[in-house]
C-alpha atoms as a PDB file:
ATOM      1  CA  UNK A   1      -9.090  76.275 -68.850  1.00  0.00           C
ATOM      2  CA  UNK A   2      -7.888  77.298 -65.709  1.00  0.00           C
ATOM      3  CA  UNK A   3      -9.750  75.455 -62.228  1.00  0.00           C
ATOM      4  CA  UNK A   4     -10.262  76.981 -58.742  1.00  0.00           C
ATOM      5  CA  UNK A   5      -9.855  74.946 -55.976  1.00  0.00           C
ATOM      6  CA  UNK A   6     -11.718  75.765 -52.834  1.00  0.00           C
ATOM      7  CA  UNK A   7      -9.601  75.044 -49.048  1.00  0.00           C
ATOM      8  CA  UNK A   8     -11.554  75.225 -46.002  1.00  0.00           C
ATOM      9  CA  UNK A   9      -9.216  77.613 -43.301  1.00  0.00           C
ATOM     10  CA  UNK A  10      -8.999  74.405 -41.207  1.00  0.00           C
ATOM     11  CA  UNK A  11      -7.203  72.428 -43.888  1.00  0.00           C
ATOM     12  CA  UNK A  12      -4.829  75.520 -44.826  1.00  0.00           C
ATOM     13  CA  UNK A  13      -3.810  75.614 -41.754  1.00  0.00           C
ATOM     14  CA  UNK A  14      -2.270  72.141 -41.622  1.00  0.00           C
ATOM     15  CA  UNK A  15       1.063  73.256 -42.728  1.00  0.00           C
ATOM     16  CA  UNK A  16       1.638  76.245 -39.855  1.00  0.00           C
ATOM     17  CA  UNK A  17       0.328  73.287 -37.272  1.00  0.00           C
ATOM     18  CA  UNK A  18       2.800  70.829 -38.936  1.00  0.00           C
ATOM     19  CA  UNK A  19       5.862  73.760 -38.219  1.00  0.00           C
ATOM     20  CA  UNK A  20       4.928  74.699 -34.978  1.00  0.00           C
ATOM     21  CA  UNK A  21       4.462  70.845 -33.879  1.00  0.00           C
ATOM     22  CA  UNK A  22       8.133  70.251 -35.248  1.00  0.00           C
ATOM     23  CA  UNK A  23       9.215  72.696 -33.062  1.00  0.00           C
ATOM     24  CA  UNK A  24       7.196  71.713 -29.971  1.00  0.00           C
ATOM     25  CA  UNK A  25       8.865  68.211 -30.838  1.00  0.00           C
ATOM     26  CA  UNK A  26      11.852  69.309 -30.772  1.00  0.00           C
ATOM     27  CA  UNK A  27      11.822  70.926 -27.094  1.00  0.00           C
ATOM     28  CA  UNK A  28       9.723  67.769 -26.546  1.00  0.00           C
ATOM     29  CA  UNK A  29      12.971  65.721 -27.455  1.00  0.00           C
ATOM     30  CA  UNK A  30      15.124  67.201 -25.885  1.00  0.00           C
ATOM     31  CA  UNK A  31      13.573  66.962 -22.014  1.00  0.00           C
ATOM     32  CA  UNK A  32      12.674  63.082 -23.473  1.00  0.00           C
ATOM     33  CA  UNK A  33      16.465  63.122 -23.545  1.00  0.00           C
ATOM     34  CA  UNK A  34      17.277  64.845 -20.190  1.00  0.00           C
ATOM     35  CA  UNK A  35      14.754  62.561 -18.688  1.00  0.00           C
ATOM     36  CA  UNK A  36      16.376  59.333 -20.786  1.00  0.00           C
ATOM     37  CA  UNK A  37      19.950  60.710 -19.299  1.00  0.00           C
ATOM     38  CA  UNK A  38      19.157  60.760 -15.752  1.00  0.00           C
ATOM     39  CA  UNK A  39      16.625  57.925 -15.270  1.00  0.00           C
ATOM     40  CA  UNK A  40      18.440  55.167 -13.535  1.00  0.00           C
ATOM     41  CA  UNK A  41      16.687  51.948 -15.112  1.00  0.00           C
ATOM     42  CA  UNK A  42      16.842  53.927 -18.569  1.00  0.00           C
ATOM     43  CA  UNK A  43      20.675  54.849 -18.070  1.00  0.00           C
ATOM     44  CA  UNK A  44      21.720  51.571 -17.298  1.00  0.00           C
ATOM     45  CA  UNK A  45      20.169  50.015 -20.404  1.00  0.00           C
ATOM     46  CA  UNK A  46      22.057  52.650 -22.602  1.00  0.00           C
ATOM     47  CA  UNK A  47      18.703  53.205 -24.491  1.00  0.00           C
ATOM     48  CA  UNK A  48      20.384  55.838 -26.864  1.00  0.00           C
ATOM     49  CA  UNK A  49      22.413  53.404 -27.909  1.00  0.00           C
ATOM     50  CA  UNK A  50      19.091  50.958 -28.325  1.00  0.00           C
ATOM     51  CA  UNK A  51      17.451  53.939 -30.561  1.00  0.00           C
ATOM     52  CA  UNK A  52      20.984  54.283 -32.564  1.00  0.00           C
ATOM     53  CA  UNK A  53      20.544  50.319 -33.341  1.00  0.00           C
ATOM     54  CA  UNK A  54      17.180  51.391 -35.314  1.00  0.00           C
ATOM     55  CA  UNK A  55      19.270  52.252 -37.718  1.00  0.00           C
ATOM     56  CA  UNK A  56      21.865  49.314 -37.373  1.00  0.00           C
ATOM     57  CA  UNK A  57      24.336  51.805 -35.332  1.00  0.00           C
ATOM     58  CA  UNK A  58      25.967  51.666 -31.744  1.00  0.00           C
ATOM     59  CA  UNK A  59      26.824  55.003 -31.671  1.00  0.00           C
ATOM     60  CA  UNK A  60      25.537  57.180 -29.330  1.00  0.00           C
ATOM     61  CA  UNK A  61      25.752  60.797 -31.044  1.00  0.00           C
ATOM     62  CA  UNK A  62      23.618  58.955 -33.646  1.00  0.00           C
ATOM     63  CA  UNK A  63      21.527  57.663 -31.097  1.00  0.00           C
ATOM     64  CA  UNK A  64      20.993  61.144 -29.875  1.00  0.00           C
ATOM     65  CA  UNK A  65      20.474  62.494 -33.729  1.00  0.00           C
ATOM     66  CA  UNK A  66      17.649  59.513 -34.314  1.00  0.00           C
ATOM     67  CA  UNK A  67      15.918  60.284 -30.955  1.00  0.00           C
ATOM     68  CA  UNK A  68      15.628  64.002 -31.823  1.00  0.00           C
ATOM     69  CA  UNK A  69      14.510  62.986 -35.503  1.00  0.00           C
ATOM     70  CA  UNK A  70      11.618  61.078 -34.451  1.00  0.00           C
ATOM     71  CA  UNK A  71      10.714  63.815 -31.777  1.00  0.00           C
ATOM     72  CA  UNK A  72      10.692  65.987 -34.436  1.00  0.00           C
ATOM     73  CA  UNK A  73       8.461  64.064 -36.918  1.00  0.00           C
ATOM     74  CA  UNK A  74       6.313  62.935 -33.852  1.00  0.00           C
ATOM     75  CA  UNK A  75       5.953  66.645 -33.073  1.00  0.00           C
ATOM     76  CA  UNK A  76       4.761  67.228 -36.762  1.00  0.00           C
ATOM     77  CA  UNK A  77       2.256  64.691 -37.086  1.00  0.00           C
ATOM     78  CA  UNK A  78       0.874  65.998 -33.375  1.00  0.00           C
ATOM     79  CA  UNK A  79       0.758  69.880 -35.294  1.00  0.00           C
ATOM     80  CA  UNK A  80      -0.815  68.184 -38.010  1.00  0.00           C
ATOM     81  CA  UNK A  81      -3.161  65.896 -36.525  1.00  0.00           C
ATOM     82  CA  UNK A  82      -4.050  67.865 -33.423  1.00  0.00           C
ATOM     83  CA  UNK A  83      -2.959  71.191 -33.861  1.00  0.00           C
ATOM     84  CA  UNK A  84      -6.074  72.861 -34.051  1.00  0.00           C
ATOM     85  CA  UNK A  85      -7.545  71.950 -31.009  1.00  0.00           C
ATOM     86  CA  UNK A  86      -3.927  72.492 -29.149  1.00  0.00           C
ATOM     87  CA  UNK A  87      -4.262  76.365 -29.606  1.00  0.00           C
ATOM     88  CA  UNK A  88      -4.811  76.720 -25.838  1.00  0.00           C
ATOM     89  CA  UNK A  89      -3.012  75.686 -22.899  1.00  0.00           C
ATOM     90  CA  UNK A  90      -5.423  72.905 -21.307  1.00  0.00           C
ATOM     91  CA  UNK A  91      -5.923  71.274 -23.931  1.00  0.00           C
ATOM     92  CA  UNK A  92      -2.817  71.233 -25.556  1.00  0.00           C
ATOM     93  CA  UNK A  93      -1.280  69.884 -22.406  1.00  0.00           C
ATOM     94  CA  UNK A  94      -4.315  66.941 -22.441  1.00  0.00           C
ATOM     95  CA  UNK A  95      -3.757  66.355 -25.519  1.00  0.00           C
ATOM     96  CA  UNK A  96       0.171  66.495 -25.490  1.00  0.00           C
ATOM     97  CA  UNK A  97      -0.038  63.875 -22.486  1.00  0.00           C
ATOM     98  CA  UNK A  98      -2.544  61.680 -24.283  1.00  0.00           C
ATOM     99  CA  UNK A  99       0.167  62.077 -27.207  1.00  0.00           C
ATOM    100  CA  UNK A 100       3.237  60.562 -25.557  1.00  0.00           C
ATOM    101  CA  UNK A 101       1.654  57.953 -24.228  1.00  0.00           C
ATOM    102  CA  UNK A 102       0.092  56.468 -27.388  1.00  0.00           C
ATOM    103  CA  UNK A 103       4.258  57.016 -29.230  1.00  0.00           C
ATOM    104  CA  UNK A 104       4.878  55.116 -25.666  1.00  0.00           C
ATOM    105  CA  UNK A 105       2.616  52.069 -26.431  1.00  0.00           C
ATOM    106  CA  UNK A 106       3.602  52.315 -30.281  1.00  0.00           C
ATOM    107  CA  UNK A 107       7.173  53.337 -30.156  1.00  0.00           C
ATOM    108  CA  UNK A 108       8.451  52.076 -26.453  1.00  0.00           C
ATOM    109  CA  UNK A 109       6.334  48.570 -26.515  1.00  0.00           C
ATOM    110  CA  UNK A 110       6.095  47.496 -29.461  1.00  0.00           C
ATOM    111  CA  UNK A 111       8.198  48.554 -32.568  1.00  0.00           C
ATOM    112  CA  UNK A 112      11.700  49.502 -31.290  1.00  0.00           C
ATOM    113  CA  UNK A 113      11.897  46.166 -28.884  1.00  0.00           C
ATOM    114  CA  UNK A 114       9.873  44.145 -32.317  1.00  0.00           C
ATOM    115  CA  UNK A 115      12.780  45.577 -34.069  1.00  0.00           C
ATOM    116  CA  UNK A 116      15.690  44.167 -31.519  1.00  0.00           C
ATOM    117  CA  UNK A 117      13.971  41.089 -30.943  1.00  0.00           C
ATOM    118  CA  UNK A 118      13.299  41.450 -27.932  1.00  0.00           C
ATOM    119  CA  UNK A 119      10.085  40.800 -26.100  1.00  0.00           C
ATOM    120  CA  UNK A 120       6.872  43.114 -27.009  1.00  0.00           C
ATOM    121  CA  UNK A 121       4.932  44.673 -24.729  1.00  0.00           C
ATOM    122  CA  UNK A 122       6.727  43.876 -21.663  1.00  0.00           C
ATOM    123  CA  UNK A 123       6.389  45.807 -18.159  1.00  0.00           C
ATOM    124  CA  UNK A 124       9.128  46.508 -16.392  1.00  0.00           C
ATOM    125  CA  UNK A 125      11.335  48.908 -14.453  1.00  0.00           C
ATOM    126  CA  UNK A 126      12.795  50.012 -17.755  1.00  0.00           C
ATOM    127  CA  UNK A 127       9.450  50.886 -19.586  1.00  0.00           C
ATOM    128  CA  UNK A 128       8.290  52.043 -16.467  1.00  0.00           C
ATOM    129  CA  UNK A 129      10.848  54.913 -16.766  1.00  0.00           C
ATOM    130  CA  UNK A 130      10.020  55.187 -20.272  1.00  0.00           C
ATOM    131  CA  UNK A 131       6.540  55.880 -20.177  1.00  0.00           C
ATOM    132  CA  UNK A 132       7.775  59.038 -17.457  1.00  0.00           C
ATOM    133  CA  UNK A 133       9.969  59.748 -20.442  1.00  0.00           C
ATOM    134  CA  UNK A 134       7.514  59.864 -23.013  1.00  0.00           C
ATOM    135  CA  UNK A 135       5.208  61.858 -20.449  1.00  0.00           C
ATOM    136  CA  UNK A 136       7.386  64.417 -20.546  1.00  0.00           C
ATOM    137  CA  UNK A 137       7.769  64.501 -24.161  1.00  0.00           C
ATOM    138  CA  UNK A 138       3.811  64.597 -24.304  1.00  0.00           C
ATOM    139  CA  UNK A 139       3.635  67.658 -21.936  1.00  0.00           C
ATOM    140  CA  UNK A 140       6.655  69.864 -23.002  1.00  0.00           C
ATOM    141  CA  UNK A 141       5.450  69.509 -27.178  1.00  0.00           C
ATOM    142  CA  UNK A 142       1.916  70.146 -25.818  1.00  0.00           C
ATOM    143  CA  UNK A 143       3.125  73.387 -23.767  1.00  0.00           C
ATOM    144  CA  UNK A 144       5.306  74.212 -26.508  1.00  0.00           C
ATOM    145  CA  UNK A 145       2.714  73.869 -29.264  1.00  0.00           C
ATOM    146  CA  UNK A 146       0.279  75.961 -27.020  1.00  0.00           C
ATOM    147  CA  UNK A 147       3.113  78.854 -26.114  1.00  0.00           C
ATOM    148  CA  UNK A 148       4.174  79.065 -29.684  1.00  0.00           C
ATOM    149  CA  UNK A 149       0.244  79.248 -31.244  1.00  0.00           C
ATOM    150  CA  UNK A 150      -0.593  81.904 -28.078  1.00  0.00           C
ATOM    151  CA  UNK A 151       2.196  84.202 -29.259  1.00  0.00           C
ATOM    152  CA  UNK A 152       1.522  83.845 -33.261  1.00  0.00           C
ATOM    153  CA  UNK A 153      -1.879  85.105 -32.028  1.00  0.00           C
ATOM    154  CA  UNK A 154      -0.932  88.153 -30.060  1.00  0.00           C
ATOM    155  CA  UNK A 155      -0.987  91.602 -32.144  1.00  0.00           C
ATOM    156  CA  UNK A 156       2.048  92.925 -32.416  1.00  0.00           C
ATOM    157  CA  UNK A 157       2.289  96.335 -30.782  1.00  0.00           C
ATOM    158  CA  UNK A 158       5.083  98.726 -30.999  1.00  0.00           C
ATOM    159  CA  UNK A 159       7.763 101.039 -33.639  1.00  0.00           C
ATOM    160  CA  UNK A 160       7.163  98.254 -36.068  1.00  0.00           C
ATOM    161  CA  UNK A 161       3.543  98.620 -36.610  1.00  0.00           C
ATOM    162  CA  UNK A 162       3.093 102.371 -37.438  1.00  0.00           C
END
């Protein structure tokens, strides 16, 4: 006996937000890192090499390789979570913003300095820089997200559609 499982389009389209919002995390990661390598309160704490010890290492390639890991998985749960109401610029940027700054509090505040034992929730000149960090992140995934669900939209004109 064979069963037929109904999907509303919203819910099918979970998986194309998830891929798009691992890419948009990944360009998302990458200005995080541009902003993390010329910060001055952020450089001087070597915080690559903080995000390499959340996985016991010192290294900062590994650092690096984390930091663009979680970008990436951040950027899938904001395709899935979010994606379909990040189909258009404005409010994929709001959103993206909103985004960053919640992985801030989460991520910057509490569980990576809960992990080093260091103090939680603490406001200084380094998480200062780090919320600008994950700012950016926010906005260039949101962009991204918005950019890449824009051109998936567009029909296609041209030889290739005769």
């Amino acid at each position: 006996m064979a069963t037929t499982m109904q999907v509303s389009p919203s819910t099918a389209a979970i998986p194309v937000h998830a891929v798009r919002g691992a890419a948009a995390g990944l360009v998302g990661g990458v200005g995080m890192g541009i902003w993390m390598a010329v910060s001055r309160p952020i450089m001087d704490t070597a915080v690559i090499t903080m995000v390499a010890g959340l996985l016991g290492s010192t290294n900062t390639f590994a650092g690096r390789l984390i930091h663009l890991a979680i970008a990436t998985l951040a950027g899938i749960t904001f395709g899935a979570l979010l994606g379909q109401y990040a189909q258009r610029l404005a409010p994929a940027v709001a959103l993206g913003l909103l985004y960053g700054a919640v992985w801030w509090f989460v991520g910057a505040l509490w569980i990576m300095p809960a992990n080093m034992g260091m103090p939680v929730f603490d406001w200084n000149a380094v998480t200062r820089s780090s919320l600008g960090a994950h700012l950016v992140f926010g906005l260039l995934a949101g962009l991204t997200f918005a950019a890449i669900a824009q051109a998936a939209g567009k029909p296609r004109t041209g030889p290739a559609d005769g």
